[in-house]
PDB file of N, CA and C in Angstrom:
ATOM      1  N   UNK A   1      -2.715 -48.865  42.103  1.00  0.00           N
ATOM      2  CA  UNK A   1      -2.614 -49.138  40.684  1.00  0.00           C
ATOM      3  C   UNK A   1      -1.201 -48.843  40.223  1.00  0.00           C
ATOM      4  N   UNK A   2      -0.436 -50.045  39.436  1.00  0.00           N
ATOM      5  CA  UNK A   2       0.661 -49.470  39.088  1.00  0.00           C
ATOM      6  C   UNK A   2       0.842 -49.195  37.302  1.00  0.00           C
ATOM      7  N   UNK A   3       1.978 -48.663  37.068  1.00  0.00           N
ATOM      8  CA  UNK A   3       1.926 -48.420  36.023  1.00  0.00           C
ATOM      9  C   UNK A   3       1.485 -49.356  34.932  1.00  0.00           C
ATOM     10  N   UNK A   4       1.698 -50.270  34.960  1.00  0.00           N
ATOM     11  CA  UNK A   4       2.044 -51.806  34.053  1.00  0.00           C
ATOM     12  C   UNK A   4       0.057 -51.518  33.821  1.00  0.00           C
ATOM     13  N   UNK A   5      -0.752 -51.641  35.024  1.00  0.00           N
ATOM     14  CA  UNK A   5      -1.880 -51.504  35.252  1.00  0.00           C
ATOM     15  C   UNK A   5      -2.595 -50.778  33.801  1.00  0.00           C
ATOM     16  N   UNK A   6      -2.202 -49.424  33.508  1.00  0.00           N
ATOM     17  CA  UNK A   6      -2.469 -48.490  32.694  1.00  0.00           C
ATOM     18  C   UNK A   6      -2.894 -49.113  30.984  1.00  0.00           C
ATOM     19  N   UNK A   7      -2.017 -50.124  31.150  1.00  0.00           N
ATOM     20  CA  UNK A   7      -1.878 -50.917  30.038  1.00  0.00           C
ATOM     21  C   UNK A   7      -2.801 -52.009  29.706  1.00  0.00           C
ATOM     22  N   UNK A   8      -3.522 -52.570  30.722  1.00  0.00           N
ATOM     23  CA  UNK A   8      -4.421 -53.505  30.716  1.00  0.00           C
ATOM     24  C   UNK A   8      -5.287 -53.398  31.358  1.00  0.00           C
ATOM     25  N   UNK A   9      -5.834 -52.014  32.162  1.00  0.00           N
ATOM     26  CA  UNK A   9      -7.220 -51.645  32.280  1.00  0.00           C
ATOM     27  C   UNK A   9      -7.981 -51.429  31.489  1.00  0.00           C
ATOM     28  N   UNK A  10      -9.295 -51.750  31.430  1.00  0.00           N
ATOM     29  CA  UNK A  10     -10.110 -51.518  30.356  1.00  0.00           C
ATOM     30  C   UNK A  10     -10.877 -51.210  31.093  1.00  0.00           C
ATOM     31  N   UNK A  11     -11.856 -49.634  29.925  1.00  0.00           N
ATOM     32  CA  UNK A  11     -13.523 -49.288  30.497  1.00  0.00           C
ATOM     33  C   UNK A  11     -13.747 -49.457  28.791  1.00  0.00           C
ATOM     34  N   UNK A  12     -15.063 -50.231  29.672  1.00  0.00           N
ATOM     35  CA  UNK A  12     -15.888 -50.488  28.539  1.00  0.00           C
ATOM     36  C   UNK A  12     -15.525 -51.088  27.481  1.00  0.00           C
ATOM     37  N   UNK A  13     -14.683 -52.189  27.690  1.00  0.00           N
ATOM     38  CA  UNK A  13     -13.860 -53.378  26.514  1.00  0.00           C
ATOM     39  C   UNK A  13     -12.905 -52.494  25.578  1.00  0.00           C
ATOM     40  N   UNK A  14     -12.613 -50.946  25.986  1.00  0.00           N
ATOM     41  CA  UNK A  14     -11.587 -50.445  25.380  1.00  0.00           C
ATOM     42  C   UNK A  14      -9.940 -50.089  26.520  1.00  0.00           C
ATOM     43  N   UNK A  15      -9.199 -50.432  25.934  1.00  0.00           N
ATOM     44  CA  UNK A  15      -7.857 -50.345  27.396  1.00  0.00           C
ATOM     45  C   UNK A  15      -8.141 -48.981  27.472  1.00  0.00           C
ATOM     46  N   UNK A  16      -8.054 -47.945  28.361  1.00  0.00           N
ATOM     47  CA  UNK A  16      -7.422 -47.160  28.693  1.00  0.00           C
ATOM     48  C   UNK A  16      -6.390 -46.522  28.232  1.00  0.00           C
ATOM     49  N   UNK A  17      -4.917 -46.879  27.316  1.00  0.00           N
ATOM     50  CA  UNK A  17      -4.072 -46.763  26.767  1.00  0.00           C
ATOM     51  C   UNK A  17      -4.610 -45.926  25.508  1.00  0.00           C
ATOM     52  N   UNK A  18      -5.480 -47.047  24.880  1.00  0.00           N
ATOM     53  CA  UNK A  18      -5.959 -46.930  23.428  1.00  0.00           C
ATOM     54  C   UNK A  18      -6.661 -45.628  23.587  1.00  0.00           C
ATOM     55  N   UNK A  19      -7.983 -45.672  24.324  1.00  0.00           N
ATOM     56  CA  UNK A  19      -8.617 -44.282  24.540  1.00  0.00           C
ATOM     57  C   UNK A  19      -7.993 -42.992  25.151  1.00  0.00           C
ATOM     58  N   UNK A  20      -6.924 -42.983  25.516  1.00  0.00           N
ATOM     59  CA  UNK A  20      -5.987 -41.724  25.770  1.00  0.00           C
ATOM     60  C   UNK A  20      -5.312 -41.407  24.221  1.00  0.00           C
ATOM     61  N   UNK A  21      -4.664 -42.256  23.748  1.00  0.00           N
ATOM     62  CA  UNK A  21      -4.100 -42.656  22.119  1.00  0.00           C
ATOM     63  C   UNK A  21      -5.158 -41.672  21.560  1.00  0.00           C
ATOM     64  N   UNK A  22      -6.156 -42.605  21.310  1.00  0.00           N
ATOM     65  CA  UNK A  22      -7.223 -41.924  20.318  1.00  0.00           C
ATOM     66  C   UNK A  22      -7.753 -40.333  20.732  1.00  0.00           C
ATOM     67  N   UNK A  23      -8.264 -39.941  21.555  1.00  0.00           N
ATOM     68  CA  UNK A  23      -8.356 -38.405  21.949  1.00  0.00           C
ATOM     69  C   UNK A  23      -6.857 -37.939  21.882  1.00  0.00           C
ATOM     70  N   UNK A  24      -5.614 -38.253  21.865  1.00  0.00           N
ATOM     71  CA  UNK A  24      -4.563 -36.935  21.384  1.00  0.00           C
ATOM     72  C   UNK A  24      -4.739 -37.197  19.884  1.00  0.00           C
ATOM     73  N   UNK A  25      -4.788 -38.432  19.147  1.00  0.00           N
ATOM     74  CA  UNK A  25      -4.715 -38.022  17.876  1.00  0.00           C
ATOM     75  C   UNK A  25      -5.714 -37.527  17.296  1.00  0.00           C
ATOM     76  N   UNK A  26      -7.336 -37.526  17.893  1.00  0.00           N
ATOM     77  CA  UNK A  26      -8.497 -36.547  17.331  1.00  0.00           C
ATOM     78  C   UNK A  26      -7.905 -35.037  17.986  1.00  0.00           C
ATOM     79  N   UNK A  27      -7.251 -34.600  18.889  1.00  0.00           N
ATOM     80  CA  UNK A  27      -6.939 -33.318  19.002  1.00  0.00           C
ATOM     81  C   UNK A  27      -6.006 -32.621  18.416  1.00  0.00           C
ATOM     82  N   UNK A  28      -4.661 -33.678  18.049  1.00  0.00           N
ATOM     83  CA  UNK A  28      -4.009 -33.706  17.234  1.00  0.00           C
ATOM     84  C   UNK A  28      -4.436 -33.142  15.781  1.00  0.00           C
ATOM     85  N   UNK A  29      -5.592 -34.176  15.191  1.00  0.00           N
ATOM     86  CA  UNK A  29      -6.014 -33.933  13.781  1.00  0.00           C
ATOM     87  C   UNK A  29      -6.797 -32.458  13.892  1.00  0.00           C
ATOM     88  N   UNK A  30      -7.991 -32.649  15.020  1.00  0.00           N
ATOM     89  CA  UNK A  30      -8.521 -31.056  14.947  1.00  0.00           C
ATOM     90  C   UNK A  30      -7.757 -29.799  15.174  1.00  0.00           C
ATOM     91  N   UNK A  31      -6.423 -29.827  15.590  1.00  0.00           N
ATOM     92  CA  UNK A  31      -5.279 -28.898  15.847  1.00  0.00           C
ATOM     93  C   UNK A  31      -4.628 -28.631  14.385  1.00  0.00           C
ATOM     94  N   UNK A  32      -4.505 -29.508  13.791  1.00  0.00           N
ATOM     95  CA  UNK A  32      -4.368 -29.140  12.125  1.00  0.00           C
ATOM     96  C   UNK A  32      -4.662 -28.651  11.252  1.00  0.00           C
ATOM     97  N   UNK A  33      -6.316 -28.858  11.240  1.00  0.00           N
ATOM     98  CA  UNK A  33      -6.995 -28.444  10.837  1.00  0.00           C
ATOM     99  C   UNK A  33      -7.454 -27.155  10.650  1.00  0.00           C
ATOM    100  N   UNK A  34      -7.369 -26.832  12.403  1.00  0.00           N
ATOM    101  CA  UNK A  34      -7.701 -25.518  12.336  1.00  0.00           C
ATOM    102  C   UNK A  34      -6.868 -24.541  12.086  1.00  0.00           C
ATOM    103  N   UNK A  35      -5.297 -24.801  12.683  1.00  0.00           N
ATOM    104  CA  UNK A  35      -4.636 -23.999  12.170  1.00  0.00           C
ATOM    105  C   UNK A  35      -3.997 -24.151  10.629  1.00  0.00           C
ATOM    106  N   UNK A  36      -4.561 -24.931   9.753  1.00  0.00           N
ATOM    107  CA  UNK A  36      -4.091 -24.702   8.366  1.00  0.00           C
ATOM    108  C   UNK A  36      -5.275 -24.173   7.692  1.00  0.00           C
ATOM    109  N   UNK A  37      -6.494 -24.019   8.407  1.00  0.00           N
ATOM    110  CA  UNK A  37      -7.878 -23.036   8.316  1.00  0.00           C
ATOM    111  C   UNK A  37      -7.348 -21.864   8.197  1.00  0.00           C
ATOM    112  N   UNK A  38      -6.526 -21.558   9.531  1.00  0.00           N
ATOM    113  CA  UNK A  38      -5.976 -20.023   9.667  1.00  0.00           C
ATOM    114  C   UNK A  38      -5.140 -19.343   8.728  1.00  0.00           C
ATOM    115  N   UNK A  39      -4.847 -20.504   8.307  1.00  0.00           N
ATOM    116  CA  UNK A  39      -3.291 -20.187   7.520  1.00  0.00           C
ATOM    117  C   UNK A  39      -3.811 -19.667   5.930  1.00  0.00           C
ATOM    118  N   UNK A  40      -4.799 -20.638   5.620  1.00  0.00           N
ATOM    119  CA  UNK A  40      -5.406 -20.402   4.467  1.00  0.00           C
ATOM    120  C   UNK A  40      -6.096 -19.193   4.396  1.00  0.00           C
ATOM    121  N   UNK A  41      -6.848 -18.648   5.671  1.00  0.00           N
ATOM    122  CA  UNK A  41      -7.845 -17.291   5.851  1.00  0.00           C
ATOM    123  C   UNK A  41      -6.545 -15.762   5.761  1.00  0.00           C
ATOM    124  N   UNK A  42      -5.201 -16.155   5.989  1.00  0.00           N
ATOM    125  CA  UNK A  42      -4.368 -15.460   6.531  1.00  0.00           C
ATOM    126  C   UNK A  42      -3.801 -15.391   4.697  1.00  0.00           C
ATOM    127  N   UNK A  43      -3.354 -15.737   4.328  1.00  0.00           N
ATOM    128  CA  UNK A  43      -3.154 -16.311   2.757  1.00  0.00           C
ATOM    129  C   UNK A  43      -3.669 -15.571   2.023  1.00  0.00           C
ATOM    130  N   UNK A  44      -5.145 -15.567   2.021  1.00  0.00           N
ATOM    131  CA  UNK A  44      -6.393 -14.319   1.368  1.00  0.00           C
ATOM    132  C   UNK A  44      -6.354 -13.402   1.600  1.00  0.00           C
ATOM    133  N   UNK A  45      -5.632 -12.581   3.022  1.00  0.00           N
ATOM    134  CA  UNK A  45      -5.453 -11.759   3.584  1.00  0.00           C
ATOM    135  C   UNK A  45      -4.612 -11.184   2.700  1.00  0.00           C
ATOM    136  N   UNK A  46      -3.822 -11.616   2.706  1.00  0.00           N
ATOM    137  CA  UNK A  46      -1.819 -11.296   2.313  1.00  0.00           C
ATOM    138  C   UNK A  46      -2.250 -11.249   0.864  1.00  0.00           C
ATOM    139  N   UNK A  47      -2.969 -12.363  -0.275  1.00  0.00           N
ATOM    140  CA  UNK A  47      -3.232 -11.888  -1.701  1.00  0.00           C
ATOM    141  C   UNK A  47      -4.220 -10.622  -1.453  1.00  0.00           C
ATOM    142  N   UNK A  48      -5.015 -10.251  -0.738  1.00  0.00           N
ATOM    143  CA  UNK A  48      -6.096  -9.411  -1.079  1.00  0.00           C
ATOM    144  C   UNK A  48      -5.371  -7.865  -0.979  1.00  0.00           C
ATOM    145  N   UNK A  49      -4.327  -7.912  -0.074  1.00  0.00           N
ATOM    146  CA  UNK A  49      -3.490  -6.720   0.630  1.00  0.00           C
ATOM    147  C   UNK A  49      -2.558  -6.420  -0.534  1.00  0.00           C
ATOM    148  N   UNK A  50      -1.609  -7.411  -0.976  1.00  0.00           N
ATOM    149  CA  UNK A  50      -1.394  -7.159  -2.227  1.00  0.00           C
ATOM    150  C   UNK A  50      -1.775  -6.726  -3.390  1.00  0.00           C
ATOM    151  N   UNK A  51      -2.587  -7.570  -3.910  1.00  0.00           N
ATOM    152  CA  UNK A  51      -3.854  -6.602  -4.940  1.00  0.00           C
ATOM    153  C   UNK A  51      -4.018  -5.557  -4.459  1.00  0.00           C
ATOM    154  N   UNK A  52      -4.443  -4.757  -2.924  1.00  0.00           N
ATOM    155  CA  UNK A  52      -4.333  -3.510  -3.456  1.00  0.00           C
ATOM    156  C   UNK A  52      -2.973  -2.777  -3.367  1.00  0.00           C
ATOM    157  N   UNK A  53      -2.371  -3.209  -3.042  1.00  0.00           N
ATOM    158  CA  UNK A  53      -1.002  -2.221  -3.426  1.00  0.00           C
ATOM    159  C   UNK A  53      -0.761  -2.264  -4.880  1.00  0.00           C
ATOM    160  N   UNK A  54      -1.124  -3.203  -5.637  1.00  0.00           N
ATOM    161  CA  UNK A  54      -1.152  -2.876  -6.857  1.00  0.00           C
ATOM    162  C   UNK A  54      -1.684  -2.020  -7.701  1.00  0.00           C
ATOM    163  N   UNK A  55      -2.700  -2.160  -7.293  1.00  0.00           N
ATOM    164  CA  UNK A  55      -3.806  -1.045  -7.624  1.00  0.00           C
ATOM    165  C   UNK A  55      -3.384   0.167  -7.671  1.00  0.00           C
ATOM    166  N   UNK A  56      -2.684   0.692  -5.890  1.00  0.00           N
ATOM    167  CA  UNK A  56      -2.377   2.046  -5.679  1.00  0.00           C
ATOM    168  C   UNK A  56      -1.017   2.387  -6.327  1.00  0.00           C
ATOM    169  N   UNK A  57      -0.362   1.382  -6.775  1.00  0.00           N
ATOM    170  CA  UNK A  57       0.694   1.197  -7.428  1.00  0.00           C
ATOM    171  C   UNK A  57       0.192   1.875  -9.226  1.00  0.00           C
ATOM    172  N   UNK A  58      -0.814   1.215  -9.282  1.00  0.00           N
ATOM    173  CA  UNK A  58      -1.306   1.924 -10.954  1.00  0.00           C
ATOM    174  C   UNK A  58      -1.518   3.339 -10.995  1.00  0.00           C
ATOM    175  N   UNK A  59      -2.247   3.723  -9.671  1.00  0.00           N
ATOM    176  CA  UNK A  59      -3.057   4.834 -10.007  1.00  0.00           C
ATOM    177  C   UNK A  59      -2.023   5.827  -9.482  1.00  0.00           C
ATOM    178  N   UNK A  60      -0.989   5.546  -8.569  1.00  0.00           N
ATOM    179  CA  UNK A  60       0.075   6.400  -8.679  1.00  0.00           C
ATOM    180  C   UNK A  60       0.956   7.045  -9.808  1.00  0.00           C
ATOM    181  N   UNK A  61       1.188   5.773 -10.565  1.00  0.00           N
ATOM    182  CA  UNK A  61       1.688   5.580 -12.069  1.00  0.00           C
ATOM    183  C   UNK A  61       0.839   6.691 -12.966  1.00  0.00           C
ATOM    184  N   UNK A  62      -0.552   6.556 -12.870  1.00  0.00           N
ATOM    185  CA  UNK A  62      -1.245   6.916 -13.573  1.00  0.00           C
ATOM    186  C   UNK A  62      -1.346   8.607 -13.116  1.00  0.00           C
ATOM    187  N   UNK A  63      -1.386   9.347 -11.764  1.00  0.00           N
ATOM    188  CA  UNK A  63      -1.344  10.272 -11.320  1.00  0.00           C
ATOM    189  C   UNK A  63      -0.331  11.310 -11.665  1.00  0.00           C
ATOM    190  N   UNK A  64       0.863  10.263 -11.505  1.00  0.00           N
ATOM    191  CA  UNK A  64       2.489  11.039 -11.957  1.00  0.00           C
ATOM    192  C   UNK A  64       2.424  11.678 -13.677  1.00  0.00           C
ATOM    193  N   UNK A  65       1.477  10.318 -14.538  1.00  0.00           N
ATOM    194  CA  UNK A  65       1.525  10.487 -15.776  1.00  0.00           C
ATOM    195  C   UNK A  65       0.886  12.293 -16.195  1.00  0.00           C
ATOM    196  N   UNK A  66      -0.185  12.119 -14.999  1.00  0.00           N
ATOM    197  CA  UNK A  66      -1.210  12.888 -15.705  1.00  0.00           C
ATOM    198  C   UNK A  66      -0.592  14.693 -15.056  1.00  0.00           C
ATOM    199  N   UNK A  67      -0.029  14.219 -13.793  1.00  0.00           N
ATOM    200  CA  UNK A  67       1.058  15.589 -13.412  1.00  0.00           C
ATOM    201  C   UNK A  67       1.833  15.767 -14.159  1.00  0.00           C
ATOM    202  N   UNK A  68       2.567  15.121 -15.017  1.00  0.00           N
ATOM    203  CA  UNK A  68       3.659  15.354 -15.989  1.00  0.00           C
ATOM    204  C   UNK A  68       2.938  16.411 -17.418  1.00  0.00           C
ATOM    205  N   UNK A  69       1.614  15.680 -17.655  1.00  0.00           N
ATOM    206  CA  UNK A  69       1.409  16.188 -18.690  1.00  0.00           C
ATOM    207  C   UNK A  69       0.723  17.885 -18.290  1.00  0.00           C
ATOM    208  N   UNK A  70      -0.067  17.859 -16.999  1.00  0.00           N
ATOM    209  CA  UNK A  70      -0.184  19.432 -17.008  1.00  0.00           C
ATOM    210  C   UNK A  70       0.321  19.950 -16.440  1.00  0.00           C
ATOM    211  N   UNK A  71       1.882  19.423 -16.484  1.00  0.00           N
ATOM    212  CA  UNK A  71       3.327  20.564 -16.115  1.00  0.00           C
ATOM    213  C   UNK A  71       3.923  20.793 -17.534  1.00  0.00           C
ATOM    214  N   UNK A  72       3.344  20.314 -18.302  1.00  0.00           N
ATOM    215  CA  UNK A  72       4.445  20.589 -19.838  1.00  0.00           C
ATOM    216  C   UNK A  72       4.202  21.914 -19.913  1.00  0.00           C
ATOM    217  N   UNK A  73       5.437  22.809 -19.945  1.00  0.00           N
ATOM    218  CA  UNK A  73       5.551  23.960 -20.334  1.00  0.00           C
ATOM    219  C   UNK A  73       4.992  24.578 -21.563  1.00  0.00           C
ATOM    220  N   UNK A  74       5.258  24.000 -22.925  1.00  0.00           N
ATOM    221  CA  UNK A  74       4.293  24.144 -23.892  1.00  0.00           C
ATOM    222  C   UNK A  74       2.929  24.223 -23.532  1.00  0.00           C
ATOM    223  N   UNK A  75       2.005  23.646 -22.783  1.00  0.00           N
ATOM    224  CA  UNK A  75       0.691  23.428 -22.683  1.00  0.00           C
ATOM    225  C   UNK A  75       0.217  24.537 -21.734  1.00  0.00           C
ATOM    226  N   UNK A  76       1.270  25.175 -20.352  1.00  0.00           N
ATOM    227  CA  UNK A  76       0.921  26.247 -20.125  1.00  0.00           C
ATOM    228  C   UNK A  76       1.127  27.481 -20.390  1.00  0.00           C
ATOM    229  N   UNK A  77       2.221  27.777 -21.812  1.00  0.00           N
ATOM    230  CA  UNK A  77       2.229  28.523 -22.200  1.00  0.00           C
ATOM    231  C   UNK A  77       1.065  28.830 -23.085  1.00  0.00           C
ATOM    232  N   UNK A  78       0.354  28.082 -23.488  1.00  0.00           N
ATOM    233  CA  UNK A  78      -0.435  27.885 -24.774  1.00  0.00           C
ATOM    234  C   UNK A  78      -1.966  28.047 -24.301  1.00  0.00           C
ATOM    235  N   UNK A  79      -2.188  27.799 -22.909  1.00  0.00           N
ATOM    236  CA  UNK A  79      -3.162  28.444 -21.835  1.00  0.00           C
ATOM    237  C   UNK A  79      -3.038  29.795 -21.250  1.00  0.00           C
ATOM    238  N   UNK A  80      -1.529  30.027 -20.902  1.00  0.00           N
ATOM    239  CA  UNK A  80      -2.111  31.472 -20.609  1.00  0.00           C
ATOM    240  C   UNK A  80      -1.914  32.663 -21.646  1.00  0.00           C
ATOM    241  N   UNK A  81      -1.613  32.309 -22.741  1.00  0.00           N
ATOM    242  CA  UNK A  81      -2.049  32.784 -23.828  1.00  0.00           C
ATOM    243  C   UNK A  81      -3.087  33.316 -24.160  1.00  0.00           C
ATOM    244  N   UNK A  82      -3.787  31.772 -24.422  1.00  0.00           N
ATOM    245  CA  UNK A  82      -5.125  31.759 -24.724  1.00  0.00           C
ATOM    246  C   UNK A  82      -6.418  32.645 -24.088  1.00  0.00           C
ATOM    247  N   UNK A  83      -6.272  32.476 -22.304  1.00  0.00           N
ATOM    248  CA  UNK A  83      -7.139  32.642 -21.236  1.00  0.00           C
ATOM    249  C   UNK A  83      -6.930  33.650 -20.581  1.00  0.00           C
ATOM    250  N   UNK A  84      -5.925  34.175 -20.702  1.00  0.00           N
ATOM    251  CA  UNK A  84      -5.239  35.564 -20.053  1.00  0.00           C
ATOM    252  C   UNK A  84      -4.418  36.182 -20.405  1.00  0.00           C
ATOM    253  N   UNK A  85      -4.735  35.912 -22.265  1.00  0.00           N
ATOM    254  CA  UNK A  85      -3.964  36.952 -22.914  1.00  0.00           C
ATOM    255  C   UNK A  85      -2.190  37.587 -22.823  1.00  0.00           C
ATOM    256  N   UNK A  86      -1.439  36.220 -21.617  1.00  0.00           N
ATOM    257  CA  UNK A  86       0.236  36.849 -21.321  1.00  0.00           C
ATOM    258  C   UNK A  86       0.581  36.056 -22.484  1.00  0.00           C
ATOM    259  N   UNK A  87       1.846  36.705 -22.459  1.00  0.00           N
ATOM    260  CA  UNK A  87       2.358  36.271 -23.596  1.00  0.00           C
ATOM    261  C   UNK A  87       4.311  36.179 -23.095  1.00  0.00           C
ATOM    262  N   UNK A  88       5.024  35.972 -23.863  1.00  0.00           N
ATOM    263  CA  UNK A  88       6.308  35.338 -23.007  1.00  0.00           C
ATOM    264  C   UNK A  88       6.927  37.293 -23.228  1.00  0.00           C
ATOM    265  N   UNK A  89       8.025  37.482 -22.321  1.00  0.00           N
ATOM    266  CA  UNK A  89       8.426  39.035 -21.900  1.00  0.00           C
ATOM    267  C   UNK A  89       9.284  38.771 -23.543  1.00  0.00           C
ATOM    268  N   UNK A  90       9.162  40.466 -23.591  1.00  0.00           N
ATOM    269  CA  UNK A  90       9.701  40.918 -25.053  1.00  0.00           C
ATOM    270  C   UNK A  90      11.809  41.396 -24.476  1.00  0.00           C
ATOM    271  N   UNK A  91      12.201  40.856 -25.096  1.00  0.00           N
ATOM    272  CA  UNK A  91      13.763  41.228 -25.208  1.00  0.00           C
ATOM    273  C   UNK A  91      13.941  42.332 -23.828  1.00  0.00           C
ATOM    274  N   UNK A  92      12.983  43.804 -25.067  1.00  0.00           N
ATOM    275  CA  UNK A  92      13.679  44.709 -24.486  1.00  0.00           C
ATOM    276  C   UNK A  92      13.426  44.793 -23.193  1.00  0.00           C
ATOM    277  N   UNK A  93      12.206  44.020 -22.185  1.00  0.00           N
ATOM    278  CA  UNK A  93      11.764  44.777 -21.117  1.00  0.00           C
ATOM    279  C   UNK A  93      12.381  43.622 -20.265  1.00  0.00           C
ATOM    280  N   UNK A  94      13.088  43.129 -20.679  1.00  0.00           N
ATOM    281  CA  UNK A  94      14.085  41.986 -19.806  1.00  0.00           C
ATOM    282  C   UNK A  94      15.153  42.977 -18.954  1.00  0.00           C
ATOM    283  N   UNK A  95      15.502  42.844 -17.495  1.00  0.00           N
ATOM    284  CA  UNK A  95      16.227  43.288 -16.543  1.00  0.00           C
ATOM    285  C   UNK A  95      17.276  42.495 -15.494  1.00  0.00           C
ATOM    286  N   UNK A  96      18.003  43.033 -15.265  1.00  0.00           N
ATOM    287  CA  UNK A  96      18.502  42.500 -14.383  1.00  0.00           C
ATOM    288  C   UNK A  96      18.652  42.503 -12.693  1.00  0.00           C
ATOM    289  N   UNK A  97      19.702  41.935 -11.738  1.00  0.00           N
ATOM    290  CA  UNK A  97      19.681  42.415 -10.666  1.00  0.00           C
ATOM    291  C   UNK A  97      19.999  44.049 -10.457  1.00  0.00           C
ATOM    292  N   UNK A  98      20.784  44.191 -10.641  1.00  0.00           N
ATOM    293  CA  UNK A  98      21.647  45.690 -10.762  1.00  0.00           C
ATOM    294  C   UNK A  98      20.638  46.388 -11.035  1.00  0.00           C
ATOM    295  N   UNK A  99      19.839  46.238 -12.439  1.00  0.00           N
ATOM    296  CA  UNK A  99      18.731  47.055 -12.460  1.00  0.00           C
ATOM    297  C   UNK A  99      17.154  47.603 -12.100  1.00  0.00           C
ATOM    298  N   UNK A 100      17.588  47.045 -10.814  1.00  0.00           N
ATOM    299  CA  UNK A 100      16.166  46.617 -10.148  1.00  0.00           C
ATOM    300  C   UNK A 100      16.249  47.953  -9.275  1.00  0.00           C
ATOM    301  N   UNK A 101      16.853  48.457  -8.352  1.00  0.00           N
ATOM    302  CA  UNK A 101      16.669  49.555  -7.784  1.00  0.00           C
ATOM    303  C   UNK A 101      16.250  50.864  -8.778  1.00  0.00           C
ATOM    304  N   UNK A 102      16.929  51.101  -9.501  1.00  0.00           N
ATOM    305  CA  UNK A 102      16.785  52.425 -10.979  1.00  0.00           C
ATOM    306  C   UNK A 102      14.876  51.851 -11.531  1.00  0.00           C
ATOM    307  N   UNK A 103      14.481  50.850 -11.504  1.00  0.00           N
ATOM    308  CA  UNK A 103      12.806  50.620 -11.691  1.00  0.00           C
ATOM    309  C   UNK A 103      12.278  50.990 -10.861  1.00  0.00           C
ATOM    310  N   UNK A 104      12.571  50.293  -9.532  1.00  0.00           N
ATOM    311  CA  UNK A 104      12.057  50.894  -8.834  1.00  0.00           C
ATOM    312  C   UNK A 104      11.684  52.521  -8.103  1.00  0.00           C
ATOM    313  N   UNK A 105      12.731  53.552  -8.271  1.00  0.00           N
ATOM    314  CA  UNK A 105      12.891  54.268  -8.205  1.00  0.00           C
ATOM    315  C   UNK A 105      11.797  55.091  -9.291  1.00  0.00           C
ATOM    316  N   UNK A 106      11.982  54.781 -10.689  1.00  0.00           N
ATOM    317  CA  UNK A 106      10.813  55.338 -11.707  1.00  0.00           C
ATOM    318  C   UNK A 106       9.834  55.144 -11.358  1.00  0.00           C
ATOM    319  N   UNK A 107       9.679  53.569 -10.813  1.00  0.00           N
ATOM    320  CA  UNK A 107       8.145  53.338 -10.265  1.00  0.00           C
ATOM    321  C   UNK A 107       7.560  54.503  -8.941  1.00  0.00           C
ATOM    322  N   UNK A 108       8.382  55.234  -8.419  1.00  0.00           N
ATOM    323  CA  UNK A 108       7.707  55.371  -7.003  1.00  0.00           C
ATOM    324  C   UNK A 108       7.941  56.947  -6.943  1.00  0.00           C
ATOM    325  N   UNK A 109       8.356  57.457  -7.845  1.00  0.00           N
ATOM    326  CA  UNK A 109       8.210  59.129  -8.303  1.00  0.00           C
ATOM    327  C   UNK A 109       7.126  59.103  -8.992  1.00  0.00           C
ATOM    328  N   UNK A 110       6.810  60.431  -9.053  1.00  0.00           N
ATOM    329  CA  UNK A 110       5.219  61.219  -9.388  1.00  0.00           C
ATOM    330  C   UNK A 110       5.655  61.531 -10.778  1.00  0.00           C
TER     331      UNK A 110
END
């Protein structure tokens, strides 16, 4: 059989040519298909992954907000006030480095 042959054999009143033709372009088309299937499933992936970084993106936002507010100094002064009775140090009983040994010293005599 020579090449030329390929061209004007026929099975079954279809050439040979044609029916090789037609199965690459049905594998062709089902090769498309599926991978723009993938592409689309992959797509949902990538929006769904996003959405949640957004999300964790809020509630971070929202976390920082809510650390900020029960670090305000006003608000824990105004608690341990309230709940344990301290209150901010008076002038006089304010000290320094230097004067830290001479306390200690009062502290640890009888």
């Amino acid at each position: 059989m020579r090449l030329s042959g390929i061209f004007t054999q026929r099975v079954r009143g279809f050439r040979v040519v044609d029916l090789t033709a037609l199965v690459v372009l049905l594998l062709l088309a089902f090769g498309v298909y599926a991978f723009k299937t993938l592409a689309g499933a992959q797509s949902a992936d990538t929006l769904n992954v996003e959405r949640q970084i957004a999300d964790e993106q809020r509630r971070v936002r929202l976390l920082d907000a809510e650390v900020a507010h029960l670090e305000e100094p006003a608000r824990i002064e105004r608690l341990s006030s309230q709940f344990l009775g301290m209150k901010p140090v008076d002038v006089q009983h304010e000290t320094t480095e230097d004067t830290l040994p001479q306390i200690a010293e009062k502290g640890t005599s009888p």
